[in-house]
PDB file of N, CA and C in Angstrom:
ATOM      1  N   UNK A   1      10.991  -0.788 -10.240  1.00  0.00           N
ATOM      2  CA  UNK A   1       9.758  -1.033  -9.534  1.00  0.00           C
ATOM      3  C   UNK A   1       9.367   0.235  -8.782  1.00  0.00           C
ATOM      4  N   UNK A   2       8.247   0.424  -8.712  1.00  0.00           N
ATOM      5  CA  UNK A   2       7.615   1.656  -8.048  1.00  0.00           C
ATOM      6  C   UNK A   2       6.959   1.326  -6.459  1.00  0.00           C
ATOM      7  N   UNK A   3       7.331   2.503  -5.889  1.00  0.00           N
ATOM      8  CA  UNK A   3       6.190   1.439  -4.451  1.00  0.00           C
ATOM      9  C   UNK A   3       5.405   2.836  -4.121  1.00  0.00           C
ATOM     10  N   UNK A   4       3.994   2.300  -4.336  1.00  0.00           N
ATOM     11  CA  UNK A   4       3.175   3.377  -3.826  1.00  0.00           C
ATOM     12  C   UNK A   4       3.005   3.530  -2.348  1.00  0.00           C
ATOM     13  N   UNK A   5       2.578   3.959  -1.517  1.00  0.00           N
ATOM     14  CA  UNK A   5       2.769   5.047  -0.331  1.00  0.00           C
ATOM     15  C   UNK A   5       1.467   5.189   0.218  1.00  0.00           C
ATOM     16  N   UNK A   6       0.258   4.027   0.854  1.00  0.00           N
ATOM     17  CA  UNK A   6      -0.901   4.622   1.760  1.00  0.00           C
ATOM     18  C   UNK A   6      -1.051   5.968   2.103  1.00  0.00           C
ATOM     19  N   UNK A   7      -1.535   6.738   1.821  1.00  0.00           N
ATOM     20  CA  UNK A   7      -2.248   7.986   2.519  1.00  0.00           C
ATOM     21  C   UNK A   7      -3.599   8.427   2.481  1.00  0.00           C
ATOM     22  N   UNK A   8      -3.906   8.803   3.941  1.00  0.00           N
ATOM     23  CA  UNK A   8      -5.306   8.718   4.085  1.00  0.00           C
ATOM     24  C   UNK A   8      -5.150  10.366   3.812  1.00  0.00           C
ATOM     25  N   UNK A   9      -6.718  10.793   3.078  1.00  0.00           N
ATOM     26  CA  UNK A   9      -7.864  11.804   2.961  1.00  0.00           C
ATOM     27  C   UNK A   9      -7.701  12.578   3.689  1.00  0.00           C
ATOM     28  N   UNK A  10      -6.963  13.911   4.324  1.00  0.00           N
ATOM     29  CA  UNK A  10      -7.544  15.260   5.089  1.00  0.00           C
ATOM     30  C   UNK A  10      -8.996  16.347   4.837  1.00  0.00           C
ATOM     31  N   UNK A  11      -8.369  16.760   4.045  1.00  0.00           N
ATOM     32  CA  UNK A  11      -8.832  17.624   2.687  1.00  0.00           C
ATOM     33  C   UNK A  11      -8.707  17.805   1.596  1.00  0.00           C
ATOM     34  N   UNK A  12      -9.777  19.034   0.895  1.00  0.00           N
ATOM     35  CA  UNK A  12      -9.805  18.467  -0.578  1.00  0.00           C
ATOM     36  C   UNK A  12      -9.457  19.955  -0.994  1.00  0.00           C
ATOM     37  N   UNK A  13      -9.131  20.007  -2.077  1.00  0.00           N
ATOM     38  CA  UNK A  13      -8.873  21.217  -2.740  1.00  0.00           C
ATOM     39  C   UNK A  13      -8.817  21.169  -4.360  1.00  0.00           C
ATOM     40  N   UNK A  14      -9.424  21.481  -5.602  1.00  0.00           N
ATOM     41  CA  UNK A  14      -9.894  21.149  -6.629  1.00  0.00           C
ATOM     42  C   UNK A  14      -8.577  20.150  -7.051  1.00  0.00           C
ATOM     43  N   UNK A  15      -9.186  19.584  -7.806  1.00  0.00           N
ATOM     44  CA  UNK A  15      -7.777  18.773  -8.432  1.00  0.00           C
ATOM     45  C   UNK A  15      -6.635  17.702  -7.865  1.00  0.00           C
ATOM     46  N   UNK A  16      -6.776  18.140  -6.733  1.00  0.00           N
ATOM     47  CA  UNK A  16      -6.023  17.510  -5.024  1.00  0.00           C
ATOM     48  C   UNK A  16      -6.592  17.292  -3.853  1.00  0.00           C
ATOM     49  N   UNK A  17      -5.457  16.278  -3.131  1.00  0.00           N
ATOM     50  CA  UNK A  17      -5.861  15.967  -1.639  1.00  0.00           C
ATOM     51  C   UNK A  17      -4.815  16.195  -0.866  1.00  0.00           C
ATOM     52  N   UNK A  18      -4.806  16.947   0.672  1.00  0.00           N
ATOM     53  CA  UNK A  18      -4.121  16.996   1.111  1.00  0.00           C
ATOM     54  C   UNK A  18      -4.551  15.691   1.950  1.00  0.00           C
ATOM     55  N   UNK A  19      -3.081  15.070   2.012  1.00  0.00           N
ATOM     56  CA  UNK A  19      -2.915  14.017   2.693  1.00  0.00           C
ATOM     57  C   UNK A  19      -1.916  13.550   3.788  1.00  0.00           C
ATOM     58  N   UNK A  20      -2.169  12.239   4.645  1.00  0.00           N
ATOM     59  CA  UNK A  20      -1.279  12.024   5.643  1.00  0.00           C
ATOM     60  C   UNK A  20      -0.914  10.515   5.827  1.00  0.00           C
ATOM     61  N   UNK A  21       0.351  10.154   5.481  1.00  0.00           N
ATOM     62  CA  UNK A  21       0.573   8.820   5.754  1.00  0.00           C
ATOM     63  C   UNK A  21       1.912   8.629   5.553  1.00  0.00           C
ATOM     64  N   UNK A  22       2.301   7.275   6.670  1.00  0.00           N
ATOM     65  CA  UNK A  22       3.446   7.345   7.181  1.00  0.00           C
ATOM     66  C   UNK A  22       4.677   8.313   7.868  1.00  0.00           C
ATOM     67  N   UNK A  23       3.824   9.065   8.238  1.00  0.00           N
ATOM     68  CA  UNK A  23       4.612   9.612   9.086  1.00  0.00           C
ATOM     69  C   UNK A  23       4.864  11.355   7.767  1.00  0.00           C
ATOM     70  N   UNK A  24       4.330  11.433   7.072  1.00  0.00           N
ATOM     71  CA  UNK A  24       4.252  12.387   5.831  1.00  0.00           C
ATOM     72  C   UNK A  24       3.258  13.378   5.559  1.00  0.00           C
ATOM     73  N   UNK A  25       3.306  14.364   5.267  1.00  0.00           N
ATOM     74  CA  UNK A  25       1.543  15.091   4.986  1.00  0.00           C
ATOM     75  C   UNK A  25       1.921  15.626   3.347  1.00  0.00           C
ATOM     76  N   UNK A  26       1.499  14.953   2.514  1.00  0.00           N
ATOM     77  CA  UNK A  26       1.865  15.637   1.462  1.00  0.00           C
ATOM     78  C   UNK A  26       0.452  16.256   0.419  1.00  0.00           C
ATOM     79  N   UNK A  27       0.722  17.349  -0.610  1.00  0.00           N
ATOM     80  CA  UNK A  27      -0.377  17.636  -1.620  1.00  0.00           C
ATOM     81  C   UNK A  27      -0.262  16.856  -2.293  1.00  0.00           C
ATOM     82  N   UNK A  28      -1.747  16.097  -2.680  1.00  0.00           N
ATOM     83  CA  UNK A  28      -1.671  14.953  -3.416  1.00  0.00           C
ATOM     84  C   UNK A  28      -2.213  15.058  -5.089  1.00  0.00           C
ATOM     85  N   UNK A  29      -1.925  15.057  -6.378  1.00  0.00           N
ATOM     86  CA  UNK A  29      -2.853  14.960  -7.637  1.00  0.00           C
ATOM     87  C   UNK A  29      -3.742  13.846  -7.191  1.00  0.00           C
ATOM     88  N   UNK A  30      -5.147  13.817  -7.741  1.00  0.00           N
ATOM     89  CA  UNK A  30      -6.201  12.955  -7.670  1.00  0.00           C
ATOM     90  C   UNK A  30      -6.546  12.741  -9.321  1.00  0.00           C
ATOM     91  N   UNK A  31      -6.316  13.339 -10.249  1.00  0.00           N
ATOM     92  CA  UNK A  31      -6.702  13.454 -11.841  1.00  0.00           C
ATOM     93  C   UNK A  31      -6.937  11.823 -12.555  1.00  0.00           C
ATOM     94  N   UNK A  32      -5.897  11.081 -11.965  1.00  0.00           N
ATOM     95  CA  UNK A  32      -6.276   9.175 -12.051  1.00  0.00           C
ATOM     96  C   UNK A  32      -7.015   9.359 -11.233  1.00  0.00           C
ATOM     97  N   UNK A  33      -7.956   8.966 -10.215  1.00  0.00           N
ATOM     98  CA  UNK A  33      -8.779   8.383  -9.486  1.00  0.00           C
ATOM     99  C   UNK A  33      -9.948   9.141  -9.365  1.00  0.00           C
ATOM    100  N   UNK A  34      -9.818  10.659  -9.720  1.00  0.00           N
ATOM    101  CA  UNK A  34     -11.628  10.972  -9.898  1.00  0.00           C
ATOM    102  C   UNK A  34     -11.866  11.447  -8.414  1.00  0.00           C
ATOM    103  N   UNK A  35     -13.415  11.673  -8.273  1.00  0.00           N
ATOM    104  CA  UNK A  35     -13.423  12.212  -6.697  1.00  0.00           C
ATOM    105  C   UNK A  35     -13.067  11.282  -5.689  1.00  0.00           C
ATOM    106  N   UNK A  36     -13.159  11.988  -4.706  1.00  0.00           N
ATOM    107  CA  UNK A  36     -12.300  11.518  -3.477  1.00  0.00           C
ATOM    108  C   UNK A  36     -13.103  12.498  -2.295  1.00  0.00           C
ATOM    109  N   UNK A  37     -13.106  11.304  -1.516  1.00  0.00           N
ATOM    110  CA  UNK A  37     -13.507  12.120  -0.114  1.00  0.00           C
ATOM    111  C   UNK A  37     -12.713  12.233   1.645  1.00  0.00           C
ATOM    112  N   UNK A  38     -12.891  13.005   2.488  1.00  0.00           N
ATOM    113  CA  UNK A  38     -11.883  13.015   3.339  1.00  0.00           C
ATOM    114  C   UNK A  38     -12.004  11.976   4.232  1.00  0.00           C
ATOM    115  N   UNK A  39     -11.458  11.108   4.571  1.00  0.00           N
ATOM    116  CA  UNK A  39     -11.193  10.059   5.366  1.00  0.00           C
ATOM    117  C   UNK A  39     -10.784   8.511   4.049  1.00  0.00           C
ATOM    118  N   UNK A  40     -10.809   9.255   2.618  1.00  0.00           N
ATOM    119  CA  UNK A  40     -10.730   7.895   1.964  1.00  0.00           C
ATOM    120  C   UNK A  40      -8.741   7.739   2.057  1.00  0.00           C
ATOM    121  N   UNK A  41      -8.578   6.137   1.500  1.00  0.00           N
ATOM    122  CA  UNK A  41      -7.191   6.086   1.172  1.00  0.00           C
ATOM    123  C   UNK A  41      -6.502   5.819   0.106  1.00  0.00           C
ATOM    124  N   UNK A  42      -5.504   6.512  -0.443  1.00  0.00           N
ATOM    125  CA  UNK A  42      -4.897   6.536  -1.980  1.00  0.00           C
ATOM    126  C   UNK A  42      -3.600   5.805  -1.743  1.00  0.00           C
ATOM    127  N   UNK A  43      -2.893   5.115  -2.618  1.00  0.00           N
ATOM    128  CA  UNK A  43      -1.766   4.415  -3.077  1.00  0.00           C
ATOM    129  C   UNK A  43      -1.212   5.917  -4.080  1.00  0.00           C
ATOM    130  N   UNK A  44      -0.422   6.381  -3.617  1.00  0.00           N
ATOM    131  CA  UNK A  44       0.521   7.501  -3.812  1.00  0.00           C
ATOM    132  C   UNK A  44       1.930   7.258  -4.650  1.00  0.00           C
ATOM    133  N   UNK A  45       1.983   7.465  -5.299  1.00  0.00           N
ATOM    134  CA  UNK A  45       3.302   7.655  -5.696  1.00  0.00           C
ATOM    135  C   UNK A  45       4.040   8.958  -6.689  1.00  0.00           C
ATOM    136  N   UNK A  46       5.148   9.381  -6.298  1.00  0.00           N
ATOM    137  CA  UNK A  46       5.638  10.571  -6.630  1.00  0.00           C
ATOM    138  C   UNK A  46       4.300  11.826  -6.495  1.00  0.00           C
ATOM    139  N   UNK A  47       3.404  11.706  -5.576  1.00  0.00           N
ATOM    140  CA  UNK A  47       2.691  12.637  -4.946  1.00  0.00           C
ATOM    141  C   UNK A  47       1.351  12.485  -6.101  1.00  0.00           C
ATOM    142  N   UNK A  48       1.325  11.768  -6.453  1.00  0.00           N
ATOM    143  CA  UNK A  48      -0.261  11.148  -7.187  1.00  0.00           C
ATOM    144  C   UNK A  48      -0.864  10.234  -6.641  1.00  0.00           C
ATOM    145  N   UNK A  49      -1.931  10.765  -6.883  1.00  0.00           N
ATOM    146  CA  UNK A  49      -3.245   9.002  -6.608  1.00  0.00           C
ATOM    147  C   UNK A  49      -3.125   7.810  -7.490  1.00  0.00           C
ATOM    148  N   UNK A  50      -2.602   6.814  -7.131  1.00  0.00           N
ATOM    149  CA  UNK A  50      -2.699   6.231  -8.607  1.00  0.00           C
ATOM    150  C   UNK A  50      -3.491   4.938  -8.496  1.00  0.00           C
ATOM    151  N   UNK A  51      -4.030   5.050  -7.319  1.00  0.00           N
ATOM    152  CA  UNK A  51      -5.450   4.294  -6.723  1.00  0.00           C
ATOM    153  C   UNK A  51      -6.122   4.628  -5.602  1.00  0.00           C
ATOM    154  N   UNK A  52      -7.429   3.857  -5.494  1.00  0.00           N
ATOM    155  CA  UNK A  52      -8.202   4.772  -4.412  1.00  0.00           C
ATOM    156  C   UNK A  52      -8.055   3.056  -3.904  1.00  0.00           C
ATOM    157  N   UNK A  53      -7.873   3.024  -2.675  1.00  0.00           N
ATOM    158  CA  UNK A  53      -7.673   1.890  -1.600  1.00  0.00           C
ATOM    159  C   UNK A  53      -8.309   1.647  -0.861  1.00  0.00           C
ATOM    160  N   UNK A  54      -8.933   0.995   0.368  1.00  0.00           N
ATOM    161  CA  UNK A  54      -9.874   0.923   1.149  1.00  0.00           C
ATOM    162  C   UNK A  54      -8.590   0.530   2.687  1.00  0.00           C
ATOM    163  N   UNK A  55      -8.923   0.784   3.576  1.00  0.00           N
ATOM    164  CA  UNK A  55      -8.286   1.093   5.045  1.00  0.00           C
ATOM    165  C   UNK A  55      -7.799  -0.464   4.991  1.00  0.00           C
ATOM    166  N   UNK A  56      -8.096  -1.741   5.036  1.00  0.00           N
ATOM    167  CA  UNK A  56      -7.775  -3.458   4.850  1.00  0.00           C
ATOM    168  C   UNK A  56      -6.644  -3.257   3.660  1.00  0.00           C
ATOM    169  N   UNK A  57      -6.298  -2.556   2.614  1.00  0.00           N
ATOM    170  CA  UNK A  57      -5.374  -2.856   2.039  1.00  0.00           C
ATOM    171  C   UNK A  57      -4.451  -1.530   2.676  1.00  0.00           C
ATOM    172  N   UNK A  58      -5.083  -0.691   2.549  1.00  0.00           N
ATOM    173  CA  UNK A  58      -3.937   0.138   3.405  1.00  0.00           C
ATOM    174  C   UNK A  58      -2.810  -0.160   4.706  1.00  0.00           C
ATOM    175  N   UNK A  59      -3.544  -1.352   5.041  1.00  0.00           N
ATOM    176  CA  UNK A  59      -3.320  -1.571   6.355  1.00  0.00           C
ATOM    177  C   UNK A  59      -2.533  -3.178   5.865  1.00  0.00           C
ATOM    178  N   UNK A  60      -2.270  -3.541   4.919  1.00  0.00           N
ATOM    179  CA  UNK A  60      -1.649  -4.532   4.515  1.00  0.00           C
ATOM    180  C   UNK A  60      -0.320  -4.080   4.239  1.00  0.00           C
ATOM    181  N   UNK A  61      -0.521  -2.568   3.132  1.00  0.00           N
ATOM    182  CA  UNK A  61       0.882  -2.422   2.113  1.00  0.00           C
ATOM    183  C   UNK A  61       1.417  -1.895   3.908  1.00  0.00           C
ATOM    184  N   UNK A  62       1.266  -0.743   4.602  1.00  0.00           N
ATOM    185  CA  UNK A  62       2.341  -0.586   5.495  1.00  0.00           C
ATOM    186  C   UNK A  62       2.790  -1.104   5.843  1.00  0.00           C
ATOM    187  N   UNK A  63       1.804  -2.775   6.470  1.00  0.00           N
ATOM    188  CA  UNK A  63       2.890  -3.537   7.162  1.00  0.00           C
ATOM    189  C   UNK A  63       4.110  -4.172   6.225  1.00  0.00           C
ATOM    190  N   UNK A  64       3.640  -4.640   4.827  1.00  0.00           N
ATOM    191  CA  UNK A  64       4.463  -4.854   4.102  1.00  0.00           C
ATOM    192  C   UNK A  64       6.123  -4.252   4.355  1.00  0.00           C
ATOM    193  N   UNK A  65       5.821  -2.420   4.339  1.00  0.00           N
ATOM    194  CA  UNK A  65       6.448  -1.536   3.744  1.00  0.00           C
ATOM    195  C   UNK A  65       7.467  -1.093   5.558  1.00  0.00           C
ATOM    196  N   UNK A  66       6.876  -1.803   6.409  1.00  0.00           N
ATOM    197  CA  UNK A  66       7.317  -1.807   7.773  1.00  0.00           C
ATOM    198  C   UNK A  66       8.259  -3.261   7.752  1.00  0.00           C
ATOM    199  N   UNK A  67       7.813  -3.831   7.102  1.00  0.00           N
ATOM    200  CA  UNK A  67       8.808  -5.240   6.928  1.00  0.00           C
ATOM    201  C   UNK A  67      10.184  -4.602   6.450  1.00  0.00           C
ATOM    202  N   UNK A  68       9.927  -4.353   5.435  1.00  0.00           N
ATOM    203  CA  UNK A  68      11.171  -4.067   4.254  1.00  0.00           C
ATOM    204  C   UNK A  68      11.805  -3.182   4.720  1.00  0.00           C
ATOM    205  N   UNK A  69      11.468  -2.195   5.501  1.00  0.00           N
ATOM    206  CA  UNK A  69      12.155  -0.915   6.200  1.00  0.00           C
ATOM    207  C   UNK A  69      12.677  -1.932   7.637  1.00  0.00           C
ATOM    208  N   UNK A  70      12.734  -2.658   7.890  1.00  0.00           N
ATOM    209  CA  UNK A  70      13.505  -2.933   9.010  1.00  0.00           C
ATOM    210  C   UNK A  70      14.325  -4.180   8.743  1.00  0.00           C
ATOM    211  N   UNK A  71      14.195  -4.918   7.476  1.00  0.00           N
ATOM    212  CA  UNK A  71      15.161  -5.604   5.949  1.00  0.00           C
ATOM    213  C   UNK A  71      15.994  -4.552   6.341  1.00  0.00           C
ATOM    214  N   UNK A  72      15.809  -3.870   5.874  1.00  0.00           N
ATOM    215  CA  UNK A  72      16.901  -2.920   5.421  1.00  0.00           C
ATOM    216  C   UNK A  72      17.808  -2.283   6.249  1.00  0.00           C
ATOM    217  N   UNK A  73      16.932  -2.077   7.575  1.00  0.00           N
ATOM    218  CA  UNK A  73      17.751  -1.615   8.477  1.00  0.00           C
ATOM    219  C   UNK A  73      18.451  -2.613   9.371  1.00  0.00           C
ATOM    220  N   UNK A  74      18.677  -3.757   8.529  1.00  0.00           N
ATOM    221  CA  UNK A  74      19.394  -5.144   9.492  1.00  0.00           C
ATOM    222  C   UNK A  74      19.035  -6.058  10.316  1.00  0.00           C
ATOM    223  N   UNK A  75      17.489  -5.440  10.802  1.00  0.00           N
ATOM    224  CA  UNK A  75      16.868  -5.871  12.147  1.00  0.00           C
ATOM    225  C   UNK A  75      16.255  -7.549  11.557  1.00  0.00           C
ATOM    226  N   UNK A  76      16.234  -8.196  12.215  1.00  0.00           N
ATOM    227  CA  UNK A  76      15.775  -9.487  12.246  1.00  0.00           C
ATOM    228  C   UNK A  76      13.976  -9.317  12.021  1.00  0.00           C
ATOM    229  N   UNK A  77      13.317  -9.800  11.249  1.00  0.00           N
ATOM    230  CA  UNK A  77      11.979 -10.101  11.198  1.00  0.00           C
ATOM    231  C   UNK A  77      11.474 -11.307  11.591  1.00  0.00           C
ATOM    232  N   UNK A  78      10.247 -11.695  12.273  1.00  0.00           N
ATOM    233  CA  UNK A  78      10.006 -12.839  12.566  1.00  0.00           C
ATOM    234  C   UNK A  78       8.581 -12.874  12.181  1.00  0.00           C
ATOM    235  N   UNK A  79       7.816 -13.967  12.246  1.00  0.00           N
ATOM    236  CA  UNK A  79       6.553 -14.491  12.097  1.00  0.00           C
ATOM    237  C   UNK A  79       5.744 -13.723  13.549  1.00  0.00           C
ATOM    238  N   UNK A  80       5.873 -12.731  14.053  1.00  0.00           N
ATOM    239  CA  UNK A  80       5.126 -12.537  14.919  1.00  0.00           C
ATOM    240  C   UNK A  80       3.428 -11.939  15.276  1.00  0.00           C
ATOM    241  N   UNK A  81       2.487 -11.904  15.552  1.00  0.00           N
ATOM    242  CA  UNK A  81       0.898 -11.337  15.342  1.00  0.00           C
ATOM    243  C   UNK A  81       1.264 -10.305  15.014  1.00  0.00           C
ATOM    244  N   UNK A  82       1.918  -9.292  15.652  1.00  0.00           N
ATOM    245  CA  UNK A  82       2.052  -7.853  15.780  1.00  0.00           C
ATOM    246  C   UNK A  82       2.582  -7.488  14.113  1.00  0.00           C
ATOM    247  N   UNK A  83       3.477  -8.070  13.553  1.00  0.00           N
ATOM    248  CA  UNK A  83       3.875  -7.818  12.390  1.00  0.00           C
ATOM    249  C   UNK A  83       3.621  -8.437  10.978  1.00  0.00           C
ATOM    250  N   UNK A  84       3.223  -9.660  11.176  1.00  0.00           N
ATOM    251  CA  UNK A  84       2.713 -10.483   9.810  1.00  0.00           C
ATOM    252  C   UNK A  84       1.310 -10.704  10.062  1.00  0.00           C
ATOM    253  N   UNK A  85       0.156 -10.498  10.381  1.00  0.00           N
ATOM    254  CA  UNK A  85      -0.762 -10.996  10.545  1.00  0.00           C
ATOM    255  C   UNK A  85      -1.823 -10.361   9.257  1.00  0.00           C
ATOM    256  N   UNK A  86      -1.349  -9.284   9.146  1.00  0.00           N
ATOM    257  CA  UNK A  86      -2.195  -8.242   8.151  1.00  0.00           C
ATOM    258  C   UNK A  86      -1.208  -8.797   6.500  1.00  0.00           C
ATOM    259  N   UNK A  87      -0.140  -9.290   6.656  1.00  0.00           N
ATOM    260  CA  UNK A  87       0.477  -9.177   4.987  1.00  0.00           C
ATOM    261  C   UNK A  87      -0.221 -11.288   4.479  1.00  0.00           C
ATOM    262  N   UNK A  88      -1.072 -10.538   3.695  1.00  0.00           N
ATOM    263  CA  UNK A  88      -1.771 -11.807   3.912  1.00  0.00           C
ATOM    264  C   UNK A  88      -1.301 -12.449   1.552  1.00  0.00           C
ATOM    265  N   UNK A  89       0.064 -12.650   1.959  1.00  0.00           N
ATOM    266  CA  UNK A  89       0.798 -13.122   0.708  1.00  0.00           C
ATOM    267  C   UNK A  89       1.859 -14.242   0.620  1.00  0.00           C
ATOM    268  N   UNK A  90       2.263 -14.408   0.296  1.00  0.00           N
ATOM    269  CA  UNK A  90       3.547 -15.259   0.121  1.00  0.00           C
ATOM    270  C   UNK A  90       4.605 -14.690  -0.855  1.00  0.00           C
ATOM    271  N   UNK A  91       5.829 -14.591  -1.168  1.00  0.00           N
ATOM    272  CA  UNK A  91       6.607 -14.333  -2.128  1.00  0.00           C
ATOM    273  C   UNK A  91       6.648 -15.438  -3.344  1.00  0.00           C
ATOM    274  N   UNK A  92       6.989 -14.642  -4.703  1.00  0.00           N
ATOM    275  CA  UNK A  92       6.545 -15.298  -5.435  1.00  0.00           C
ATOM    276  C   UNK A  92       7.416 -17.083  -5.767  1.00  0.00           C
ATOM    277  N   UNK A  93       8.847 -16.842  -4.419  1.00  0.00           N
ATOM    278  CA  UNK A  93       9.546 -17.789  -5.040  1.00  0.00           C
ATOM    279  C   UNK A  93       9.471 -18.865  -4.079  1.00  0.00           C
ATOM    280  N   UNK A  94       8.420 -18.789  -2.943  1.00  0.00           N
ATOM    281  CA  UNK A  94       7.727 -19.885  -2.231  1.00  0.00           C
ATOM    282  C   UNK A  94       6.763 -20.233  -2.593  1.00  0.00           C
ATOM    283  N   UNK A  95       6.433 -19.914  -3.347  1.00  0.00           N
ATOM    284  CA  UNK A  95       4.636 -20.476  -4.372  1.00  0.00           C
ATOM    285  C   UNK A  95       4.861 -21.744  -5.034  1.00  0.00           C
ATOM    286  N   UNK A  96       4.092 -22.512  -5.075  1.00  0.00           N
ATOM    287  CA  UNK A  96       4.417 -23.773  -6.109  1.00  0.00           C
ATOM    288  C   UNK A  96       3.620 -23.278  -7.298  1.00  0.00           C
ATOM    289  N   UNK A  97       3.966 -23.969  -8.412  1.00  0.00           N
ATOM    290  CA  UNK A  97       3.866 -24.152  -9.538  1.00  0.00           C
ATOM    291  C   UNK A  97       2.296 -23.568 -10.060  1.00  0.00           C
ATOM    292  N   UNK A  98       1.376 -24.124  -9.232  1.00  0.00           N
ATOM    293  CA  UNK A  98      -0.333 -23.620  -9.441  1.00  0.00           C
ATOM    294  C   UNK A  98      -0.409 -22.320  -9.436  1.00  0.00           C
ATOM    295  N   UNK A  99       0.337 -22.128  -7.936  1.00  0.00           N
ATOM    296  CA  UNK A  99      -0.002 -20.491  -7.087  1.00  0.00           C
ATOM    297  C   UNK A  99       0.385 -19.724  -8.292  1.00  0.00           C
ATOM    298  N   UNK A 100       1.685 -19.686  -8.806  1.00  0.00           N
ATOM    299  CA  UNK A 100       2.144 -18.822  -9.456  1.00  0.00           C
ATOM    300  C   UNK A 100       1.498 -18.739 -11.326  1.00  0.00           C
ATOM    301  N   UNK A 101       0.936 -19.897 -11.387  1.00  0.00           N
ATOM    302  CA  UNK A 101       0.014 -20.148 -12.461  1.00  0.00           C
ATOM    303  C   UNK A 101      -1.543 -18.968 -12.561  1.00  0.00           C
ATOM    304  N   UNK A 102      -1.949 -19.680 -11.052  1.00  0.00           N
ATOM    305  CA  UNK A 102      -3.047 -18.750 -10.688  1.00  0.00           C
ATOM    306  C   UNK A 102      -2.985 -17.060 -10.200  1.00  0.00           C
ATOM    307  N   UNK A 103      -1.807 -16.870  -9.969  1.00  0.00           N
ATOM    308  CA  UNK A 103      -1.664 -15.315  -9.882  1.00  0.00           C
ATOM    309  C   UNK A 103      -1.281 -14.884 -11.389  1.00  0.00           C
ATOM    310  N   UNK A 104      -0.810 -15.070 -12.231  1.00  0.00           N
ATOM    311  CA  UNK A 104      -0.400 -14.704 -13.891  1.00  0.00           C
ATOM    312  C   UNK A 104      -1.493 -14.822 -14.163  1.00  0.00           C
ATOM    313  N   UNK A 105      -2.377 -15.934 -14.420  1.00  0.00           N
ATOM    314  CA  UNK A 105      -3.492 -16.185 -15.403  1.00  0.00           C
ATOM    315  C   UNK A 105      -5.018 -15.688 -14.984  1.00  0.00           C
ATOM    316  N   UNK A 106      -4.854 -15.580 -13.171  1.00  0.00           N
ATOM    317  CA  UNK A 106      -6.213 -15.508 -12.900  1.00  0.00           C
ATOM    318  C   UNK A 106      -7.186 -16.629 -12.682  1.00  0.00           C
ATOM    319  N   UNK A 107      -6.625 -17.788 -12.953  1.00  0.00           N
ATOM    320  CA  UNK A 107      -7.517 -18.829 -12.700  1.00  0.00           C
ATOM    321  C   UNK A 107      -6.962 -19.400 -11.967  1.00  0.00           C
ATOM    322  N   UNK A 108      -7.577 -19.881 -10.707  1.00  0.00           N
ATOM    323  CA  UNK A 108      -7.544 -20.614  -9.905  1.00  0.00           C
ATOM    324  C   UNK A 108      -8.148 -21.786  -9.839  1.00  0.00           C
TER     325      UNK A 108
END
């Protein structure tokens, strides 16, 4: 599994974006996603664009990616505003039978 990486838009430089997210500033390829402007946000991975994102999903995957980083680091997670309010999902193995129908097929 791959996990792409929010980073918002600095600057541009042909072909690339220099970018900043999570705590990272990296040169970014843009060649999947086409132009790009400074303040937009990309789903990154191994230092590519491999989508252009809007700030509401950006602001979903971190918290996601703030969950799992503190999974990992042992810490207890809870249902609290500050931390679940933006991951607006369920896992796929609390879904009943429809949900998981309607996320595969698309029909709801």
């Amino acid at each position: 599994m791959c996990i792409g990486i929010p980073m918002q838009v600095l600057s541009l430089e042909p072909g690339h974006a220099n970018c900043q997210g999570r705590g990272q500033a990296r040169r970014v390829r843009t060649a999947l996603v086409g132009s790009v402007a400074a303040g937009d946000w990309l789903l990154v991975f191994l230092d590519s664009a491999q989508e252009c994102i809007d700030a509401q999903r950006a602001q979903e995957i971190n918290a996601t990616l703030d969950l799992l980083e503190a999974v990992l680091q042992g810490h207890e997670t809870k249902n609290t505003p500050d931390r679940l309010d933006h991951v607006a999902f369920e896992l796929p193995s609390r879904m009943s039978r429809e949900q998981l129908l309607a996320l595969s097929t698309g029909i709801y």
